[in-house]
Protein backbone atom coordinates (compact mmCIF):
# COMPACT_ATOMS: atom_id res chain seq x y z
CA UNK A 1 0.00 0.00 0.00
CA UNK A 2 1.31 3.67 -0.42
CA UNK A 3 1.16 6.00 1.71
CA UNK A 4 -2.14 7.58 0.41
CA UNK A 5 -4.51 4.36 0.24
CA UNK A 6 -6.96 3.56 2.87
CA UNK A 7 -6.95 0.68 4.96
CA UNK A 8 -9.80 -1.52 6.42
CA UNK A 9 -10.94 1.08 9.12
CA UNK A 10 -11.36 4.10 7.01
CA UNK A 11 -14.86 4.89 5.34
CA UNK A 12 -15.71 4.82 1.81
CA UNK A 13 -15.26 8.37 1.21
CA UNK A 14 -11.87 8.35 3.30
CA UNK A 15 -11.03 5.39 1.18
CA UNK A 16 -11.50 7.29 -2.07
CA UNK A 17 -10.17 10.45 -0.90
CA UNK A 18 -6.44 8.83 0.02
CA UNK A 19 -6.59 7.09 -3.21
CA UNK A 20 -7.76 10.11 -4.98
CA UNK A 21 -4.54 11.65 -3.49
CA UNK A 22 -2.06 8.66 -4.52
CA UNK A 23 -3.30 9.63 -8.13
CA UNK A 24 -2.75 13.70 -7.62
CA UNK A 25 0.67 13.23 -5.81
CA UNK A 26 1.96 11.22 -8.86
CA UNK A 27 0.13 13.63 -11.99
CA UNK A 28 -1.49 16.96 -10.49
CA UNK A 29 0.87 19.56 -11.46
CA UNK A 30 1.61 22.56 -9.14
CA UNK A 31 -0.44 25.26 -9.23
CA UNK A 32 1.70 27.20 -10.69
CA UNK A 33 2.26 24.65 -13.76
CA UNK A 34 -1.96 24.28 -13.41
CA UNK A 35 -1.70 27.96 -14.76
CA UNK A 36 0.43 27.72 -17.20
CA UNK A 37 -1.82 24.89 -18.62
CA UNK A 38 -4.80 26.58 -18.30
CA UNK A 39 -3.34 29.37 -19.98
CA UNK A 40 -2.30 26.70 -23.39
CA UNK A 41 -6.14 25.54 -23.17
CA UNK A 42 -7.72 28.80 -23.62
CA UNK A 43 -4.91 30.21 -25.96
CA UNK A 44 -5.56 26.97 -28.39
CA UNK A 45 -9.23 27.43 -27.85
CA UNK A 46 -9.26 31.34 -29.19
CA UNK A 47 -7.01 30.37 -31.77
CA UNK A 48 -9.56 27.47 -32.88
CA UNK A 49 -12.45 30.15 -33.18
CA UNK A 50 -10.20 31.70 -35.45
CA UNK A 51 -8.96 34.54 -33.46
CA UNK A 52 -5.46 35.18 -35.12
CA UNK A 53 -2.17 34.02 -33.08
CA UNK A 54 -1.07 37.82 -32.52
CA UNK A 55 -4.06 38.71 -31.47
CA UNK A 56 -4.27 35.91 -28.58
CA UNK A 57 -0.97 37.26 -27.66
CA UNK A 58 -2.28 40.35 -27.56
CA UNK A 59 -5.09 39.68 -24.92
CA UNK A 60 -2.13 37.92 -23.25
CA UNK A 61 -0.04 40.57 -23.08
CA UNK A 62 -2.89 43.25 -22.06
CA UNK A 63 -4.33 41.83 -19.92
CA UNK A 64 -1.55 40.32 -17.95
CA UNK A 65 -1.33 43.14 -15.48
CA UNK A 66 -4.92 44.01 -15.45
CA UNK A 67 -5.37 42.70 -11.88
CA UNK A 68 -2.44 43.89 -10.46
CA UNK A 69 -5.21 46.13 -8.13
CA UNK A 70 -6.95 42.97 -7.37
CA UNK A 71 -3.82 41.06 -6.79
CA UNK A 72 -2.86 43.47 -4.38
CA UNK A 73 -6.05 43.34 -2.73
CA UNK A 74 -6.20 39.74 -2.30
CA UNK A 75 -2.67 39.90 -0.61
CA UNK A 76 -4.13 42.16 1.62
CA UNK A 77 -6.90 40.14 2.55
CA UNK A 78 -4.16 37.60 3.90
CA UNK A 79 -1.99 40.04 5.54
CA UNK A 80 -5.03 41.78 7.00
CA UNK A 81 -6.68 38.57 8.57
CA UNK A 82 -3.46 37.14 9.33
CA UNK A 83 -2.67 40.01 11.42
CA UNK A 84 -5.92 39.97 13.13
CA UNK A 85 -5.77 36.02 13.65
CA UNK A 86 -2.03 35.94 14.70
CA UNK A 87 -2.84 38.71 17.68
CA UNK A 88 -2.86 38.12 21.08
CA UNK A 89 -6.68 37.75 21.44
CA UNK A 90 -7.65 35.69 18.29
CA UNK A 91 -4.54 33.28 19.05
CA UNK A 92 -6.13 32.50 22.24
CA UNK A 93 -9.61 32.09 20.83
CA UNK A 94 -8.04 29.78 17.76
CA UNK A 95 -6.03 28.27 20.55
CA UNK A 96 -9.19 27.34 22.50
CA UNK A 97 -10.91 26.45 19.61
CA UNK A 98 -7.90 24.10 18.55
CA UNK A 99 -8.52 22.34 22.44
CA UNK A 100 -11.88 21.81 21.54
CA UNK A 101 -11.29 18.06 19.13
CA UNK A 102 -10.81 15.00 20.66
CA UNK A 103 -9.54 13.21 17.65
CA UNK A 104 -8.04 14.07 13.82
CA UNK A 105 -11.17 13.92 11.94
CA UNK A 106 -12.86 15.78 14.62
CA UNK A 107 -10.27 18.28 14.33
CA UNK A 108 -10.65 18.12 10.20
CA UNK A 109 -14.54 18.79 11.12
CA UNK A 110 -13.41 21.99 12.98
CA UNK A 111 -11.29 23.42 10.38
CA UNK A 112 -13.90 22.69 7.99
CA UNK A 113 -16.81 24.40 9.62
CA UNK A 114 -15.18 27.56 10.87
CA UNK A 115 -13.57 27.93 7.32
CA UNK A 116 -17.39 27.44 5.90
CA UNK A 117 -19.11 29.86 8.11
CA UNK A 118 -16.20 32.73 8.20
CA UNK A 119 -17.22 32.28 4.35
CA UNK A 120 -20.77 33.33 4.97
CA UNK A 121 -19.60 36.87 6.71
CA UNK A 122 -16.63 37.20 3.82
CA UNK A 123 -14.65 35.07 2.02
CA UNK A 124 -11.19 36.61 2.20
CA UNK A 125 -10.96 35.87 6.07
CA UNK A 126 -11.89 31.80 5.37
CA UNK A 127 -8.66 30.12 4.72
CA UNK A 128 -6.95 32.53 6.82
CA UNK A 129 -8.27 31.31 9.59
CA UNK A 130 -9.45 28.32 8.50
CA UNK A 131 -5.52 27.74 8.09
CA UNK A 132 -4.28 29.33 11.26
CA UNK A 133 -6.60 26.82 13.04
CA UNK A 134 -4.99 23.72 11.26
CA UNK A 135 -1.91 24.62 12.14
CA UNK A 136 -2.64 25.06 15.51
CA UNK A 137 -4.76 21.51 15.59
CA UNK A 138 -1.14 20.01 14.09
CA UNK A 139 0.92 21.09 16.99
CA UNK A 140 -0.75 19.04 19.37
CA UNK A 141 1.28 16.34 20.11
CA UNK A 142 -2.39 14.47 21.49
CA UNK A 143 -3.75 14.59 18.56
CA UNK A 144 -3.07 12.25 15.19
CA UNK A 145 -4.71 14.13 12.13
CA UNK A 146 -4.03 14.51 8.67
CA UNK A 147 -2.16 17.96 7.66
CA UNK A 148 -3.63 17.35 3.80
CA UNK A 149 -6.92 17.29 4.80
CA UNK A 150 -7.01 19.82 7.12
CA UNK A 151 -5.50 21.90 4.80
CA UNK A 152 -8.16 20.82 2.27
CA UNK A 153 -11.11 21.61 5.25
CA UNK A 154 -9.25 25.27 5.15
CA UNK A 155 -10.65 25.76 1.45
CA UNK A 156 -13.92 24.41 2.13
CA UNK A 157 -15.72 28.25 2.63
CA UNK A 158 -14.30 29.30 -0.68
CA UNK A 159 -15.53 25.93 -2.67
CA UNK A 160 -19.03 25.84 -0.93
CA UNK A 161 -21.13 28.64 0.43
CA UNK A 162 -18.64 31.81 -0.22
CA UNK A 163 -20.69 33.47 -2.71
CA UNK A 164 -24.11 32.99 -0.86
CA UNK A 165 -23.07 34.73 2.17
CA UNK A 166 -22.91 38.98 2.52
CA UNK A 167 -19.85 39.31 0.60
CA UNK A 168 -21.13 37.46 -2.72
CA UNK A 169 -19.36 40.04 -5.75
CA UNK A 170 -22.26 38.93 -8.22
CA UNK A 171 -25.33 39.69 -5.83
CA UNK A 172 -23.46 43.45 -4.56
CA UNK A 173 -22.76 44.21 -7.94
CA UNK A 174 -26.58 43.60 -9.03
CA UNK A 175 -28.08 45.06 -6.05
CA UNK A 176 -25.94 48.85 -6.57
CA UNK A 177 -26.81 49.93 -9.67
CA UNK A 178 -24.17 52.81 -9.64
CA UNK A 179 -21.40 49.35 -10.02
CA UNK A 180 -23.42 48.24 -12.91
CA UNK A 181 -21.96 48.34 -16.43
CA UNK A 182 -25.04 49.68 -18.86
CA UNK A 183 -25.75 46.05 -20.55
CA UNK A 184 -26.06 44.16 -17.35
CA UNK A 185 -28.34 47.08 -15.78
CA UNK A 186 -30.65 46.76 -18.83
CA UNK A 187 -30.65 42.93 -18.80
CA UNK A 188 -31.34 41.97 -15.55
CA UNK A 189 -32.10 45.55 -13.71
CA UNK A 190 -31.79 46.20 -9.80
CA UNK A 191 -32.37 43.39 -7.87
CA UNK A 192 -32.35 43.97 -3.64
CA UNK A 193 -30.75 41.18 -1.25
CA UNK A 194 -33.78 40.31 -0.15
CA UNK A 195 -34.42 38.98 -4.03
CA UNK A 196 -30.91 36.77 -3.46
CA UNK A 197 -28.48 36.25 -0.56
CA UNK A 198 -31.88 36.52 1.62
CA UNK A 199 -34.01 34.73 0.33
CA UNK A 200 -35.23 31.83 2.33
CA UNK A 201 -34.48 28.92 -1.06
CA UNK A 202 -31.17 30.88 -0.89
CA UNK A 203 -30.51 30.68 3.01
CA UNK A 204 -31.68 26.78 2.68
CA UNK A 205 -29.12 26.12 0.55
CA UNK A 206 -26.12 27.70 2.12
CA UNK A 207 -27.61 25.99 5.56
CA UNK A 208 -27.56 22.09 3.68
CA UNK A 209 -24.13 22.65 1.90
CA UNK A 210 -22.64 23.85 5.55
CA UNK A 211 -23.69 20.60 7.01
CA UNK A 212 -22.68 18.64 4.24
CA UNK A 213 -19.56 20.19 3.14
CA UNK A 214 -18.74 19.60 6.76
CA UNK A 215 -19.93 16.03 7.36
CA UNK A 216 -17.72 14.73 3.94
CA UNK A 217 -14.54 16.74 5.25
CA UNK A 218 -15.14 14.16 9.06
CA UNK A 219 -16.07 11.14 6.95
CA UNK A 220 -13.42 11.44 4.29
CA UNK A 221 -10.54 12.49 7.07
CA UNK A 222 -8.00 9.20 7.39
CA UNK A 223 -7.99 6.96 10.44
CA UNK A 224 -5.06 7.56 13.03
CA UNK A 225 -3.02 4.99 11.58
CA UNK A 226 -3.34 6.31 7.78
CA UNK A 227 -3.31 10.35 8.99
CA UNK A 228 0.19 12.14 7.54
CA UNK A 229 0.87 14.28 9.91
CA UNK A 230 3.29 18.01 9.38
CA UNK A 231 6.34 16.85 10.93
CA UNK A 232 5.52 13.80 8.64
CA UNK A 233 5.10 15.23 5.64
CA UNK A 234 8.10 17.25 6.16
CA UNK A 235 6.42 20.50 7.26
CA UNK A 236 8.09 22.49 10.41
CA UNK A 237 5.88 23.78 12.89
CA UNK A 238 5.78 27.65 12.35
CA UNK A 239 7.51 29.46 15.16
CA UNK A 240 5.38 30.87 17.99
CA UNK A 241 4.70 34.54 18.87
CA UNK A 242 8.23 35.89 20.61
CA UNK A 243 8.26 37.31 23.62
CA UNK A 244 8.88 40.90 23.51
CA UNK A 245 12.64 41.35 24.47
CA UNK A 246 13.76 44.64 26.56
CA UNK A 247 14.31 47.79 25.21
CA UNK A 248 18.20 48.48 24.78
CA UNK A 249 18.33 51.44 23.15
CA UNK A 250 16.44 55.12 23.49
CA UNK A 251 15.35 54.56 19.59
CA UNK A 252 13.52 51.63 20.34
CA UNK A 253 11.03 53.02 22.41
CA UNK A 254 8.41 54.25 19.99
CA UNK A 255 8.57 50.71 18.05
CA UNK A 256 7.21 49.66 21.52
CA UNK A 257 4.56 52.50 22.59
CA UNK A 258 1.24 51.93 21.53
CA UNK A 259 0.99 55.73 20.33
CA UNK A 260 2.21 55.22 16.85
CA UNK A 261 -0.96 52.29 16.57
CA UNK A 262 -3.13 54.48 18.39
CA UNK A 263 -2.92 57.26 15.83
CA UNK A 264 -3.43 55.50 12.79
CA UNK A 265 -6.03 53.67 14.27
CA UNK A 266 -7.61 56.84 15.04
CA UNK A 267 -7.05 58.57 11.67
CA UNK A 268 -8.44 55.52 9.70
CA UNK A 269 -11.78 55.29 11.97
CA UNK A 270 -12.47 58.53 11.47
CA UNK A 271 -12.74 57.81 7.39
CA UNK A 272 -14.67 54.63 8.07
CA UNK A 273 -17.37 55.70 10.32
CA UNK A 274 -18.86 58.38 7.96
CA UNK A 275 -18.28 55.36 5.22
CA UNK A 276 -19.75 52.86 7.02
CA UNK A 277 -22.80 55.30 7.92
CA UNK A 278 -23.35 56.40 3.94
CA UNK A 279 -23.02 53.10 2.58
CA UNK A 280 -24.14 50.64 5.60
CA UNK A 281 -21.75 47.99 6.91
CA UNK A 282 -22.82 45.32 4.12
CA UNK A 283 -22.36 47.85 1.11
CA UNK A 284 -19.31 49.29 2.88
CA UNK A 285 -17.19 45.97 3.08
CA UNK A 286 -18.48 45.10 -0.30
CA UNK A 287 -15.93 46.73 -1.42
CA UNK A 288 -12.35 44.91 -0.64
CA UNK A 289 -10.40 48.64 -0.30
CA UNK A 290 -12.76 49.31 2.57
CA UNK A 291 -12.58 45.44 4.18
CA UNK A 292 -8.86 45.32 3.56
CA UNK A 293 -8.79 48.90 5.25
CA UNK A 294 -10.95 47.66 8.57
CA UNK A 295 -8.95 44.26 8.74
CA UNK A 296 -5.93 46.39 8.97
CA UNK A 297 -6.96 48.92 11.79
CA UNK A 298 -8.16 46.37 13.77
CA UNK A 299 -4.93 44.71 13.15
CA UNK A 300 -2.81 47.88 14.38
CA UNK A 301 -5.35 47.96 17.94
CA UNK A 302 -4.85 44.14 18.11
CA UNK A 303 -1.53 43.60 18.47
CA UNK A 304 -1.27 47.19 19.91
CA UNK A 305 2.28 48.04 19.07
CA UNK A 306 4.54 48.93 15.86
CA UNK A 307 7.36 46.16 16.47
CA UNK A 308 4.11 43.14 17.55
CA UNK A 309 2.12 44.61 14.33
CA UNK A 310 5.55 44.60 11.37
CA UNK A 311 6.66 41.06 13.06
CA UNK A 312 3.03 39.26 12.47
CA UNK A 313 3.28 41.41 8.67
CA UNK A 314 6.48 39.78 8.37
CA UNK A 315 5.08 36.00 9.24
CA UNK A 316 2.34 36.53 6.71
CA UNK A 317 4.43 37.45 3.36
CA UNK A 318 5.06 33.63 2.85
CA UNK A 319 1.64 32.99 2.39
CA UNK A 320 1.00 35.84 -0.58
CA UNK A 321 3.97 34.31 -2.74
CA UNK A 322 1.61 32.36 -5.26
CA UNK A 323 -0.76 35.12 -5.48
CA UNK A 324 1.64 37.54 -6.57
CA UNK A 325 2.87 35.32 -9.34
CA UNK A 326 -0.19 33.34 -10.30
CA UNK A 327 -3.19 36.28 -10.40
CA UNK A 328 -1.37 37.96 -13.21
CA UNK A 329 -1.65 34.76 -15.38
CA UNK A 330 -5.50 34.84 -14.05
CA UNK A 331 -6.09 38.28 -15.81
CA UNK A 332 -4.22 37.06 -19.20
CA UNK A 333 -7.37 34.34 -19.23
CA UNK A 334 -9.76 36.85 -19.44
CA UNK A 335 -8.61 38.65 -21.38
CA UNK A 336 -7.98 36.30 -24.01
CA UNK A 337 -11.64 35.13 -23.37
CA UNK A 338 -13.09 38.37 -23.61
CA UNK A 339 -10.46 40.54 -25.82
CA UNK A 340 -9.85 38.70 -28.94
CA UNK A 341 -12.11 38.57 -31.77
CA UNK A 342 -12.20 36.54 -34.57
CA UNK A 343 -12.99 38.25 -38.35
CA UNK A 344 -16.80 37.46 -37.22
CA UNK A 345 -16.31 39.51 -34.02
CA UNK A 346 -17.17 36.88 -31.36
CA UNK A 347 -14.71 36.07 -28.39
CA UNK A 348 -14.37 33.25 -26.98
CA UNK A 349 -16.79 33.90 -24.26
CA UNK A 350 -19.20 35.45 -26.31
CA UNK A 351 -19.90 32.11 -28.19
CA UNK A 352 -19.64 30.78 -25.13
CA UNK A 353 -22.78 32.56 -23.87
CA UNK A 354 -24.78 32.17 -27.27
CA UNK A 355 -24.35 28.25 -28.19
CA UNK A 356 -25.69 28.16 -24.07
CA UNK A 357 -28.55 30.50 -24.47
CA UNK A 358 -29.32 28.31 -27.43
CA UNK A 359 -29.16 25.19 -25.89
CA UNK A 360 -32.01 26.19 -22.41
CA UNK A 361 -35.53 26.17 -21.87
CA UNK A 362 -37.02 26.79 -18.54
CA UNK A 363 -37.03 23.56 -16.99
CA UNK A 364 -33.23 22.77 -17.81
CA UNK A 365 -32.15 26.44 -17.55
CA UNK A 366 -30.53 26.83 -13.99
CA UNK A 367 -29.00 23.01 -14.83
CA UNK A 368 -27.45 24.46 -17.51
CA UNK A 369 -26.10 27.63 -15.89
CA UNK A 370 -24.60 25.77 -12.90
CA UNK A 371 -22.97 23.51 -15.28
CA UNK A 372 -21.65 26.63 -17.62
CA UNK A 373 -20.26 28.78 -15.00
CA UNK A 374 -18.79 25.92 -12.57
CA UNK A 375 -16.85 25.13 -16.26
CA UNK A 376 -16.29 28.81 -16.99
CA UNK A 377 -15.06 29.05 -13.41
CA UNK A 378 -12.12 26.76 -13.95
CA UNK A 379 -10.58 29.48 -16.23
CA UNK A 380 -11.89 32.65 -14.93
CA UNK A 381 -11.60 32.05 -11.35
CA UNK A 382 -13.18 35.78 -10.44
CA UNK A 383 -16.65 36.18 -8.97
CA UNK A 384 -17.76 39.43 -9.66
CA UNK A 385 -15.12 39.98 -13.38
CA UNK A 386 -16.85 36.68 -14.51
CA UNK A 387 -20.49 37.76 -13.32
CA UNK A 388 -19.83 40.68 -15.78
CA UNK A 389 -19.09 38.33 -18.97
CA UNK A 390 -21.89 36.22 -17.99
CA UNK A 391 -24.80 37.87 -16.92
CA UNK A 392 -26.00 40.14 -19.93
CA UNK A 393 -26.86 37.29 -21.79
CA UNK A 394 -27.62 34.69 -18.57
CA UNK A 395 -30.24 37.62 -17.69
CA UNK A 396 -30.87 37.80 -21.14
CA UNK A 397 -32.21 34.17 -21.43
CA UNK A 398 -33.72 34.12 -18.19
CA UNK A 399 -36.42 37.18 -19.10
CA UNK A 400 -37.11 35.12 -22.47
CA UNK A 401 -37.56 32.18 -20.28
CA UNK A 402 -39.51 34.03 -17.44
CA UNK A 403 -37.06 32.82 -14.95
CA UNK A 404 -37.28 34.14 -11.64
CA UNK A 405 -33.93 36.70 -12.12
CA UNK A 406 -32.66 36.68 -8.37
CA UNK A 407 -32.51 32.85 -8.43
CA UNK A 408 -30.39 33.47 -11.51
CA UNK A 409 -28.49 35.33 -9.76
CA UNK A 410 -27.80 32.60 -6.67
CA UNK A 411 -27.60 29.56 -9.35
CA UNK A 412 -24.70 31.76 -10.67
CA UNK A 413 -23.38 32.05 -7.22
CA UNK A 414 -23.80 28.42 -6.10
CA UNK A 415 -22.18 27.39 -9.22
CA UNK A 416 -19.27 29.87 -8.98
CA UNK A 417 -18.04 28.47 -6.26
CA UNK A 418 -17.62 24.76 -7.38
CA UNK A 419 -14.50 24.98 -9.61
CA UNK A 420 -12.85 26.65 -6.86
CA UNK A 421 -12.85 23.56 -4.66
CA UNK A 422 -10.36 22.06 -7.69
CA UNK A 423 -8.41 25.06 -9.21
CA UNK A 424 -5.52 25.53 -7.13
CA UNK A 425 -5.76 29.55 -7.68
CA UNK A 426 -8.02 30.25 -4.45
CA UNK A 427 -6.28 27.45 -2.56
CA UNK A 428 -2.84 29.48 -2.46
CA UNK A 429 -3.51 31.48 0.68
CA UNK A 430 -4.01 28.26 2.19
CA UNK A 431 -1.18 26.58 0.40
CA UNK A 432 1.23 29.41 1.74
CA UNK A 433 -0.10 29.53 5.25
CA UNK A 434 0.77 25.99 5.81
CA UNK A 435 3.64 24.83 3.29
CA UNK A 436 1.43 22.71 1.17
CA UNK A 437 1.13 21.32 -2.27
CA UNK A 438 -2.22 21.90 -4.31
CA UNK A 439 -1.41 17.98 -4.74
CA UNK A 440 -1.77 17.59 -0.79
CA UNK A 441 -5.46 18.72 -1.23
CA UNK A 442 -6.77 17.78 -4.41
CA UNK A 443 -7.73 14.34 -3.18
CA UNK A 444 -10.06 15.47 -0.67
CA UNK A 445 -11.27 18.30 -2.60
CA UNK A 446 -12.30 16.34 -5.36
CA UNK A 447 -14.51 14.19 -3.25
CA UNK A 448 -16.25 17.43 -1.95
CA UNK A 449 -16.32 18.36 -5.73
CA UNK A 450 -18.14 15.31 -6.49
CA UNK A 451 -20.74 15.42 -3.66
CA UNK A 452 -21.44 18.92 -4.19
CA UNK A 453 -21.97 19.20 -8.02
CA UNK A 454 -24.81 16.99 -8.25
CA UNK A 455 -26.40 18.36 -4.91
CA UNK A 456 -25.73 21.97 -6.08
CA UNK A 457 -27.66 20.96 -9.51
CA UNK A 458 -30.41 18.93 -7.83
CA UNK A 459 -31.27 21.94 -4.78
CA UNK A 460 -31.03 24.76 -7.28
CA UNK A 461 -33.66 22.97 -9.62
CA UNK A 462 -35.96 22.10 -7.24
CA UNK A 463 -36.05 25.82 -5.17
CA UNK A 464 -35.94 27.29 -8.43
CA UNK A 465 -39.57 25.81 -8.98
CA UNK A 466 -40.88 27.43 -5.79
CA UNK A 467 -40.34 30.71 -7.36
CA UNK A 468 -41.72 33.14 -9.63
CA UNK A 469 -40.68 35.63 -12.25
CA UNK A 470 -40.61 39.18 -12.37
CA UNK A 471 -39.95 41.64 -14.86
CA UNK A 472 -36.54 43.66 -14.09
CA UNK A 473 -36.51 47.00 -12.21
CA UNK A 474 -34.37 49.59 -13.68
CA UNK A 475 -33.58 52.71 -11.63
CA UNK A 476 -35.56 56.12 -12.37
């Protein structure tokens, strides 16, 4: 037996998840080689449309840096949360929390529901502390469990329930119709909350895909004796916080006073309250400037002083390396999707959207949108930039159809969220954090992948039939 195959006292889904990960250790490639590939696939597919070989390099070229804002943003969001989870207060909570298990798929549980339902309040914070958790679970020396698939747990808020929660990109961009581009505000029109995160089919769902997201993650964890733990797998046990050492030198004392903290703290609360009031907590941390901002202040009053705040910055860069190298690739996808036309003027995703629109009728139509945009999703991992290629003519077919256009809205969403738990770009904060291999995880993400799609595709069906369509509301 390898080291990955199950033995007599694991389940069925452990069983398949260990063998799943014998396969992925020996062909997966690294996520940075998954990229590159992905990047060959949609370069030979423009080409095969006809778009000219200059012009695909092109879109390459252009749109290579066209996320450097988002990149940024998304390292951010792991510096920001790590700072807030590595503090004093949140390492005793995660600390606590990490007490809690009596056993490694217990533990695996654990990581996977606190990484689902941080999801639900906003995504970014998930695997950060979904990660900082696992590694806390692994340096028990009580406890046996199974660094891959807590990892894997860790990426379990971004591959489930993410996009239904309060920070979903596609229903914040629909519901402000000053974010709107003019095609998808004719199309599909304002549509409130209440039409799609709230909704009660919508709340249902993110409620059965927590409990079952989390119930695979316990029954697929190994046994003791098949568990490969960190020091196991070769992975160190990151340091703990340092004492603070005294003060030798005069210069030293204002990295140690709280003052310096204090006054940024001050100066950036006094730009978020008024924001916060305009815009209302949910609109306000819709937008990542703003969450990346609040993360950050709360950062500076949680570890409370300049020299505690730069160290945990410092413990944190590891885990944006692959997201500083691998979003740019993400933005040349799109934009050969979306930039190069061929001497018929159709992109890529353009014919995309029309052979699908084609292809629906009512009955099949949010089956064939979760099965489109989980696809899609493999290439253009983005929420809200692919909501913007896809919706004109998603909305489009829906008000043909008379398809309730909120639901369209969370079938999107649900959907969305699927490719994620198998494209190793949203598992690199998680991969960083904890010295991982998208290899380590695949395995056991793959046998959430499988559960999920054809639950995603049978819930969204059926609650889809419960409601009923209205024509969209365009702003005065």
């Amino acid at each position: 037996m390898t080291r990955s195959q199950g033995s007599a006292s694991d389940s069925l889904l452990s069983a398949f998840a260990q063998r799943t990960c014998a396969w992925s250790e020996r062909w997966f490639p690294d996520a940075f080689a998954f990229a590159i590939l992905a990047v060959a696939v949609v370069a030979a597919a423009a080409t095969g449309i006809g778009v000219a070989p200059l012009e695909v390099a092109r879109s390459f070229g252009s749109g290579f840096w066209s996320l450097i804002p988002f990149t940024m943003q998304m390292c951010f969001i792991v510096i920001g949360g790590f700072v807030v989870a590595d503090s004093p207060p949140v390492a005793r909570l995660v600390y606590r929390l990490a007490a809690l298990p009596r056993s490694g798929p217990a533990g695996i549980a654990l990581v996977a529901l606190t990484s689902i339902l941080v999801a639900l309040i906003h995504w970014g914070l998930s695997p950060v502390l979904g990660s900082l958790l696992a590694r806390e679970l692994a340096q028990r020396p009580d406890l046996r469990m199974d660094y891959r698939a807590a990892g894997a747990a860790a990426c379990l808020g971004s591959g489930s329930v993410w996009a239904l929660g309060l920070s979903s990109s596609a229903a914040q961009l629909q519901a402000n119709p000053g974010s709107m581009p003019a095609a998808l505000l004719h199309s599909g029109g304002v549509i409130p909350l209440r039409e799609t995160i709230f909704l009660w089919q919508s709340l249902l769902l993110a409620a059965l895909l927590a409990a079952i997201s989390a119930f695979v993650a316990w029954r697929s964890a190994p046994s003791d004796e098949r568990a490969l733990t960190a020091a196991q797998l070769g992975i160190a046990a990151p340091p703990r916080r340092k004492v603070a050492l005294a003060r030798t030198r005069p210069g030293e004392w204002l990295e140690w006073s709280p003052l310096p903290n204090l006054f940024l703290a001050l100066l950036g609360l006094l730009w978020l309250v008024p924001e916060v009031a305009a815009k209302g907590l949910i609109g306000a941390i819709s937008n990542l400037n703003t969450y990346n901002f609040m993360f950050l202040i709360l950062g500076l009053l949680l570890q409370w002083r300049p020299r505690a705040f730069l160290d945990s910055v410092t413990r944190s860069v590891p885990g944006v390396a692959g997201i500083l190298i691998q979003f740019p690739l993400l933005g040349a996808i799109a934009s050969m999707m979306t930039g190069g036309a061929n001497s018929n003027g159709h992109t890529l995703a353009g014919l995309l959207g029309t052979a699908f629109a084609s292809i629906t009728r009512h009955s099949t139509f949010p089956i064939a949108v979760t099965i489109y945009s989980a696809l899609l999703g493999l290439f253009v991992p983005s929420g809200g930039g692919k909501w913007i290629i896809e919706a004109p003519y998603l909305m489009h077919a829906a008000n043909v159809l008379h398809y309730h256009l909120g639901w369209v809205v969370q079938t999107y969403n649900a959907a969305e969220a699927l490719p994620n738990l198998i494209n190793p770009f949203w598992m690199l904060p998680v991969l960083g954090l904890l010295g991982l291999k998208a290899r380590d995880l695949i395995g056991f993400t793959f046998v959430q992948f499988l559960v999920n799609l054809p639950l995603v595709v049978l819930l969204l069906w059926l609650l889809g039939m419960t409601l009923n369509y209205h024509a969209p509301v365009l702003p005065p």
